[in-house]
C-alpha atoms as a PDB file:
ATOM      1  CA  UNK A   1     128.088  55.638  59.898  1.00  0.00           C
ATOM      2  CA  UNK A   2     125.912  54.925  62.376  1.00  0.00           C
ATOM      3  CA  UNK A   3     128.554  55.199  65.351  1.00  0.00           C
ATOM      4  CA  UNK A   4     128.876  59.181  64.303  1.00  0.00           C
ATOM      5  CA  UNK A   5     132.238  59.163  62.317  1.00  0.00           C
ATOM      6  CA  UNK A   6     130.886  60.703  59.287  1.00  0.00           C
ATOM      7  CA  UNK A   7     128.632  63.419  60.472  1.00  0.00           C
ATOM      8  CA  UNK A   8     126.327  64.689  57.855  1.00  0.00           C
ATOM      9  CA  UNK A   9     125.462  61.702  56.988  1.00  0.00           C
ATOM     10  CA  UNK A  10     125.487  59.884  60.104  1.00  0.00           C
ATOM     11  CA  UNK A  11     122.635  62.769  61.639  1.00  0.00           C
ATOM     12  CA  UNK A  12     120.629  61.717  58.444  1.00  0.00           C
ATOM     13  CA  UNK A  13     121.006  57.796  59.710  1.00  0.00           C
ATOM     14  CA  UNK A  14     119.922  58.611  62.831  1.00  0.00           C
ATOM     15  CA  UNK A  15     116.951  60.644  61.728  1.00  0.00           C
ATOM     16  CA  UNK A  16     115.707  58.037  59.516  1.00  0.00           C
ATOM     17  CA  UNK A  17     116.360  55.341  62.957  1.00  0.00           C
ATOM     18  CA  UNK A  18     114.083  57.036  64.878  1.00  0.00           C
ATOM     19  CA  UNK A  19     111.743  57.621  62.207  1.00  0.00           C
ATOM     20  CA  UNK A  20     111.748  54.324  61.620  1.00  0.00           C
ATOM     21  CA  UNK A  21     112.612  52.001  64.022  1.00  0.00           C
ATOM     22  CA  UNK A  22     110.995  48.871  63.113  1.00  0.00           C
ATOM     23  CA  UNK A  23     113.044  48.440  60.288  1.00  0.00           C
ATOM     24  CA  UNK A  24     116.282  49.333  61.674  1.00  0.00           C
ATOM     25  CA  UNK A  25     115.493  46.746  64.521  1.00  0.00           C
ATOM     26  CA  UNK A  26     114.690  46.731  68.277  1.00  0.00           C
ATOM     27  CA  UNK A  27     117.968  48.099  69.336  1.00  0.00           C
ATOM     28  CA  UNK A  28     117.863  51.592  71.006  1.00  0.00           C
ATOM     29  CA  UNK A  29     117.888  54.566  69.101  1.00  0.00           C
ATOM     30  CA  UNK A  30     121.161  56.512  69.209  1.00  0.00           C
ATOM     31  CA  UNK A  31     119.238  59.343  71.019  1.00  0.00           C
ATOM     32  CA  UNK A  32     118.029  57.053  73.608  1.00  0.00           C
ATOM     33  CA  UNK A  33     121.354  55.780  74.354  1.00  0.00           C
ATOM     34  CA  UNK A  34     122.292  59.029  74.697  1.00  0.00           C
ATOM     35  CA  UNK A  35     119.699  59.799  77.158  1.00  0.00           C
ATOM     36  CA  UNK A  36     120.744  57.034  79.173  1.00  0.00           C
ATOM     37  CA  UNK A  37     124.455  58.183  79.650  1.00  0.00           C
ATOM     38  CA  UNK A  38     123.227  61.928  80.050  1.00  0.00           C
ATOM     39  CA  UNK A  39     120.564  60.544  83.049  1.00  0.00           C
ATOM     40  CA  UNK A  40     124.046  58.658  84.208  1.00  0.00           C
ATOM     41  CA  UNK A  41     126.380  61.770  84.506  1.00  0.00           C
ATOM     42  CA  UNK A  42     123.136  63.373  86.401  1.00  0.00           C
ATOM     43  CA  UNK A  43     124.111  60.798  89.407  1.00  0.00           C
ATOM     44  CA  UNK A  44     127.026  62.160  90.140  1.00  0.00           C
ATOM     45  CA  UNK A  45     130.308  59.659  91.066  1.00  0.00           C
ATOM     46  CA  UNK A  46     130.237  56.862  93.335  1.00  0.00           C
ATOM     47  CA  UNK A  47     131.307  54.075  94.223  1.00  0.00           C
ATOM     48  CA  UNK A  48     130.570  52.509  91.156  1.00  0.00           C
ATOM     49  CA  UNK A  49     130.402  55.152  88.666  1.00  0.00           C
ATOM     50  CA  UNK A  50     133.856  57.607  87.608  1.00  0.00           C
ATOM     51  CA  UNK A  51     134.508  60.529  85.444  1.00  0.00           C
ATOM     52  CA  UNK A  52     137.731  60.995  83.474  1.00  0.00           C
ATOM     53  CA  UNK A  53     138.117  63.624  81.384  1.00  0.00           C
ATOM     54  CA  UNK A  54     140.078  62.217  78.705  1.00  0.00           C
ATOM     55  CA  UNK A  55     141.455  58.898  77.981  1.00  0.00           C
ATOM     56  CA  UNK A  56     145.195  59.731  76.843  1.00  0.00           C
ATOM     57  CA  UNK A  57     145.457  63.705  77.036  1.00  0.00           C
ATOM     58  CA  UNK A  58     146.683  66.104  79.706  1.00  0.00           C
ATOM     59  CA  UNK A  59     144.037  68.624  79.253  1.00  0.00           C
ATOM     60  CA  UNK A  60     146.511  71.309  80.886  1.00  0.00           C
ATOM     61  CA  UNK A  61     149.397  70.435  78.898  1.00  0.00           C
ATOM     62  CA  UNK A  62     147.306  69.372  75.798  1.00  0.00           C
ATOM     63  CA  UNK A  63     150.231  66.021  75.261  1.00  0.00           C
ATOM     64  CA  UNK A  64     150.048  62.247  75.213  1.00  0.00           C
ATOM     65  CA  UNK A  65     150.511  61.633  79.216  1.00  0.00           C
ATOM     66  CA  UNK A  66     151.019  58.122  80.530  1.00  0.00           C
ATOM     67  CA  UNK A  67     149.795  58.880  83.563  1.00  0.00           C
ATOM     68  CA  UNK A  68     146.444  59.794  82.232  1.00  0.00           C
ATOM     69  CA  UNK A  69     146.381  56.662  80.824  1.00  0.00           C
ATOM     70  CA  UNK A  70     147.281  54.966  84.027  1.00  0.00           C
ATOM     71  CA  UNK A  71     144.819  56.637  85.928  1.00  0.00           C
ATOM     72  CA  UNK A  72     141.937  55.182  83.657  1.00  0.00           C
ATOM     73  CA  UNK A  73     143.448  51.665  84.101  1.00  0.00           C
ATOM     74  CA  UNK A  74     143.948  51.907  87.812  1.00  0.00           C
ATOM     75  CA  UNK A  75     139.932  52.845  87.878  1.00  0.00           C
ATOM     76  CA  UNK A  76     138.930  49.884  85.939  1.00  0.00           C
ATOM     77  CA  UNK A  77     141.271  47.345  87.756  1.00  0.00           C
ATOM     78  CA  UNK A  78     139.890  49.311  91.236  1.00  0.00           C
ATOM     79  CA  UNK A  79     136.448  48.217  90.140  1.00  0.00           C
ATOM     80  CA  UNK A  80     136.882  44.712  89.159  1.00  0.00           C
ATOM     81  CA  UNK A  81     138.809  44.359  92.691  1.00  0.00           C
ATOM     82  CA  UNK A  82     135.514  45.697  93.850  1.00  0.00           C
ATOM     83  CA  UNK A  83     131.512  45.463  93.171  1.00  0.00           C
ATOM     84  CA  UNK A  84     132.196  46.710  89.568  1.00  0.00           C
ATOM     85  CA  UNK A  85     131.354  49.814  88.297  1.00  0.00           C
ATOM     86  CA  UNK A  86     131.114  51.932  84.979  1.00  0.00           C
ATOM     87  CA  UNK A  87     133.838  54.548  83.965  1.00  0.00           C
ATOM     88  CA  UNK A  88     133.310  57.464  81.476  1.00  0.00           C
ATOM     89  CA  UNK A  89     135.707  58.951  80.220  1.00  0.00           C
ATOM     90  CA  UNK A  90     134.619  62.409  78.097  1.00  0.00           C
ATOM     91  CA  UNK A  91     133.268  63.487  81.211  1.00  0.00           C
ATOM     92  CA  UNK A  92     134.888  66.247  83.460  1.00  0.00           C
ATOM     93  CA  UNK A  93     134.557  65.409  87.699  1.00  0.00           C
ATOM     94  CA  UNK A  94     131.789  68.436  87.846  1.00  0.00           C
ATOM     95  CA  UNK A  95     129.988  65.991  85.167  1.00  0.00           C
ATOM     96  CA  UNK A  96     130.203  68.344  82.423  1.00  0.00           C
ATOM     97  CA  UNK A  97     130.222  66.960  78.715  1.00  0.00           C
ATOM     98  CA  UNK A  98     133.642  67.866  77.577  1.00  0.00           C
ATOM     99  CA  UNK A  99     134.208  64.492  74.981  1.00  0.00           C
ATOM    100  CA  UNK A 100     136.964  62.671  73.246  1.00  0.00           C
ATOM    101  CA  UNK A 101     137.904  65.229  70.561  1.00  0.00           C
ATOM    102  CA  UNK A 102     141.140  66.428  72.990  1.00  0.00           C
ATOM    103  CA  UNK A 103     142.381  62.457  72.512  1.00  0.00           C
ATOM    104  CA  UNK A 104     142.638  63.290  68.965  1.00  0.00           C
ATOM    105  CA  UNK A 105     142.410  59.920  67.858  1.00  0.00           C
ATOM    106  CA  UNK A 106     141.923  59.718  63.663  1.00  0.00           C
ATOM    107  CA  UNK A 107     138.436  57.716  64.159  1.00  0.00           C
ATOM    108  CA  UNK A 108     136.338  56.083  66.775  1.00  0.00           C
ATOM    109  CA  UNK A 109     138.519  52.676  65.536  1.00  0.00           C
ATOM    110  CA  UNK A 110     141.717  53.775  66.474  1.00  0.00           C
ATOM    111  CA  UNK A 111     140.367  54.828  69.787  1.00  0.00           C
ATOM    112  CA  UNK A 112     139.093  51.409  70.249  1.00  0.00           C
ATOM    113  CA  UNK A 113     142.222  49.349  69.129  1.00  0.00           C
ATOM    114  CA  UNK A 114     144.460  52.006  71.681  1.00  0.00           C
ATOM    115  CA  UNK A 115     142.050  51.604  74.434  1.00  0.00           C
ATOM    116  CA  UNK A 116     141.760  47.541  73.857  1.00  0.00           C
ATOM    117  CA  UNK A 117     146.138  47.714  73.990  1.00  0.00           C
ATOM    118  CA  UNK A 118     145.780  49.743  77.043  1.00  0.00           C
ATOM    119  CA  UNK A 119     143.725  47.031  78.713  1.00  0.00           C
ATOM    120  CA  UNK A 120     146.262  44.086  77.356  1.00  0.00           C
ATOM    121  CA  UNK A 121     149.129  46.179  78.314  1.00  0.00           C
ATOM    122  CA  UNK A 122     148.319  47.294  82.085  1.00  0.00           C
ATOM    123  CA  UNK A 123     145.877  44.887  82.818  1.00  0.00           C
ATOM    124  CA  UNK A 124     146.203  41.864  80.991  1.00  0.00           C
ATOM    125  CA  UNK A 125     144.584  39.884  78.263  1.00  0.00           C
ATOM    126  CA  UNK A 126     142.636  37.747  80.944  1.00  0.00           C
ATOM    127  CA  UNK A 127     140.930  40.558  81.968  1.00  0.00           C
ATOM    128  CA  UNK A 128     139.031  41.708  78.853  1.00  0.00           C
ATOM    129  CA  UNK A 129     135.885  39.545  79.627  1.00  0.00           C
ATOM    130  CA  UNK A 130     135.489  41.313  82.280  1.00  0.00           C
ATOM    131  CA  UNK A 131     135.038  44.319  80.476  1.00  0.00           C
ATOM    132  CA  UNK A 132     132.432  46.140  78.206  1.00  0.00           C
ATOM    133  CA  UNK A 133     132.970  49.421  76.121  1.00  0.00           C
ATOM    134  CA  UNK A 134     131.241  51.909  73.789  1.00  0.00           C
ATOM    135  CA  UNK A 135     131.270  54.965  72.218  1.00  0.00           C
ATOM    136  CA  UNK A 136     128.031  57.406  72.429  1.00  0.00           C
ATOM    137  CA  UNK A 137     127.234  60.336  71.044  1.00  0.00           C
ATOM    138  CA  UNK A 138     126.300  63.648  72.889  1.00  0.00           C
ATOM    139  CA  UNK A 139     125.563  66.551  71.055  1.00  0.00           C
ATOM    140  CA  UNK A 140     128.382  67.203  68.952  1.00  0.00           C
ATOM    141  CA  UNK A 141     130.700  64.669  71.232  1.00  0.00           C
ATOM    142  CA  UNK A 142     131.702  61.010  72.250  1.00  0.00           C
ATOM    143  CA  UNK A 143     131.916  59.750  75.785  1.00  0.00           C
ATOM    144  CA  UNK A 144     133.358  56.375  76.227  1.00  0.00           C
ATOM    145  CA  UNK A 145     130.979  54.252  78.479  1.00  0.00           C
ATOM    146  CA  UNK A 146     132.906  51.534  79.850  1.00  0.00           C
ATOM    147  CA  UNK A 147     131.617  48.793  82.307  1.00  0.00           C
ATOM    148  CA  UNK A 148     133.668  46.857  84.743  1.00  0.00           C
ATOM    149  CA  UNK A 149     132.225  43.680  86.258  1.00  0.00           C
ATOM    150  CA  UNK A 150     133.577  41.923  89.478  1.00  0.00           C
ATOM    151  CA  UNK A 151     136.473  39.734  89.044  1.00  0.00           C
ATOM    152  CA  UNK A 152     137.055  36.787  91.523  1.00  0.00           C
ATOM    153  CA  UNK A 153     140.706  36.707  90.343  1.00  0.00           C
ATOM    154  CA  UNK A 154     142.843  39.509  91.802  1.00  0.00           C
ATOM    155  CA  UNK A 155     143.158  42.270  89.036  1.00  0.00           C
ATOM    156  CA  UNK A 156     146.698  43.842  89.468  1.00  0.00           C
ATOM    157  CA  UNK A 157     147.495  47.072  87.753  1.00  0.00           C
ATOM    158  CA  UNK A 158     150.830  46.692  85.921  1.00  0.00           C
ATOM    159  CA  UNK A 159     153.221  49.606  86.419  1.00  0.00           C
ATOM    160  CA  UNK A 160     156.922  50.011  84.763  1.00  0.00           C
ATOM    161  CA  UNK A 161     158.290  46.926  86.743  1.00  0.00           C
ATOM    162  CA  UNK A 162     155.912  46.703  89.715  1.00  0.00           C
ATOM    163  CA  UNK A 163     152.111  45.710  90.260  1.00  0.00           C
ATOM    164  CA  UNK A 164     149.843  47.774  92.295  1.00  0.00           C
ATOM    165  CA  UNK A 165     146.532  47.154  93.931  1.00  0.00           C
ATOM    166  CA  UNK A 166     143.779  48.886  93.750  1.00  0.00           C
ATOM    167  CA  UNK A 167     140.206  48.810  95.190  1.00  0.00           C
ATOM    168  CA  UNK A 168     136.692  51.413  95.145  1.00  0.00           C
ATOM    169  CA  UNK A 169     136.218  53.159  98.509  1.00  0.00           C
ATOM    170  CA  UNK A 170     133.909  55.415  97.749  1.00  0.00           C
ATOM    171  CA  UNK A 171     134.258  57.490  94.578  1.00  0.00           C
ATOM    172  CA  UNK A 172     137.774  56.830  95.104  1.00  0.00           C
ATOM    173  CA  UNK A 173     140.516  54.167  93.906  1.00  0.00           C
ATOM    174  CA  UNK A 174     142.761  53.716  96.771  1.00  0.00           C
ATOM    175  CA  UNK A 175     145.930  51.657  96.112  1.00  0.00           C
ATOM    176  CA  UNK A 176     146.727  48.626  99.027  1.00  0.00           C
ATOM    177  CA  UNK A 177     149.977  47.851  99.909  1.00  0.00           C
ATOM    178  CA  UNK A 178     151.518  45.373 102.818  1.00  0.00           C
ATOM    179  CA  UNK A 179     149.338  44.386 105.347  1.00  0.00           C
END
């Protein structure tokens, strides 16, 4: 409830949060969270920071596209090459709000378990310490806020039957190959 998937009665959850907060606990209120990821966005991309749109769907073709999904993965192995960085996806490249809905995935669970495969599957199981993810509310949408920290270990993107490289240069993922 409190992570948004039931909405009527997740708005009256969060209302009574930030109405009372000391019984709920000392975590952040959904709203501040929210605030957070909105001040985010506000930065504009970096070297450490990346918009995606959507996680799974080609917004122009509105299907399931692989390479979507490979372009997410090749960000998040790009910043654990690097310094790290933090990825959200829900976000369009001008920074505009657009949010998972597209993905149509049945609940914020499913998302999860598809996005945790997608890790296992391009990445690799080793990998997933290295990696932090939630789901926030804005408005009437999710984003997907996920954090990449450095890995010492070389973090090779798996593709069909190859491996590719990537690093951050910029607010860019550039692929190395040879020398």
């Amino acid at each position: 409830i409190k992570d948004g998937r039931m909405k009527v009665v997740s708005e009256f959850v969060i209302k009574q949060m930030n109405k009372y907060p000391k019984i709920f606990g000392v975590r952040n209120t959904l709203e501040e969270s929210s605030k957070e990821i909105i001040n985010l966005i506000s930065k504009g991309e970096g070297s450490k920071l990346e918009f995606k749109s959507t996680l799974r769907i080609n917004i122009h073709t509105s299907d399931i596209d692989h390479r979507i999904e490979h372009a997410n993965m090749k960000t998040l192995a790009a910043f654990m090459n690097s310094q790290g960085g933090t990825l959200l996806v829900g976000v369009t490249d001008s920074g505009k709000v657009q949010g998972l809905e597209k993905d149509k995935f049945k609940d914020n669970d499913a998302l999860g378990l598809h996005f945790t495969n997608l890790l296992k599957h391009y990445i690799g199981s080793e990998f997933l310490p290295f990696i932090r993810f939630e789901l926030y509310p804005i408005e009437d949408r999710h984003v997907l806020r996920i954090d990449c920290f450095p890995s010492k270990k070389p973090v090779f993107l798996k593709s069909k039957d190859d491996e590719e490289f990537y690093i951050r240069n910029g607010p860019s993922s550039v692929k190395l190959t040879g020398r």
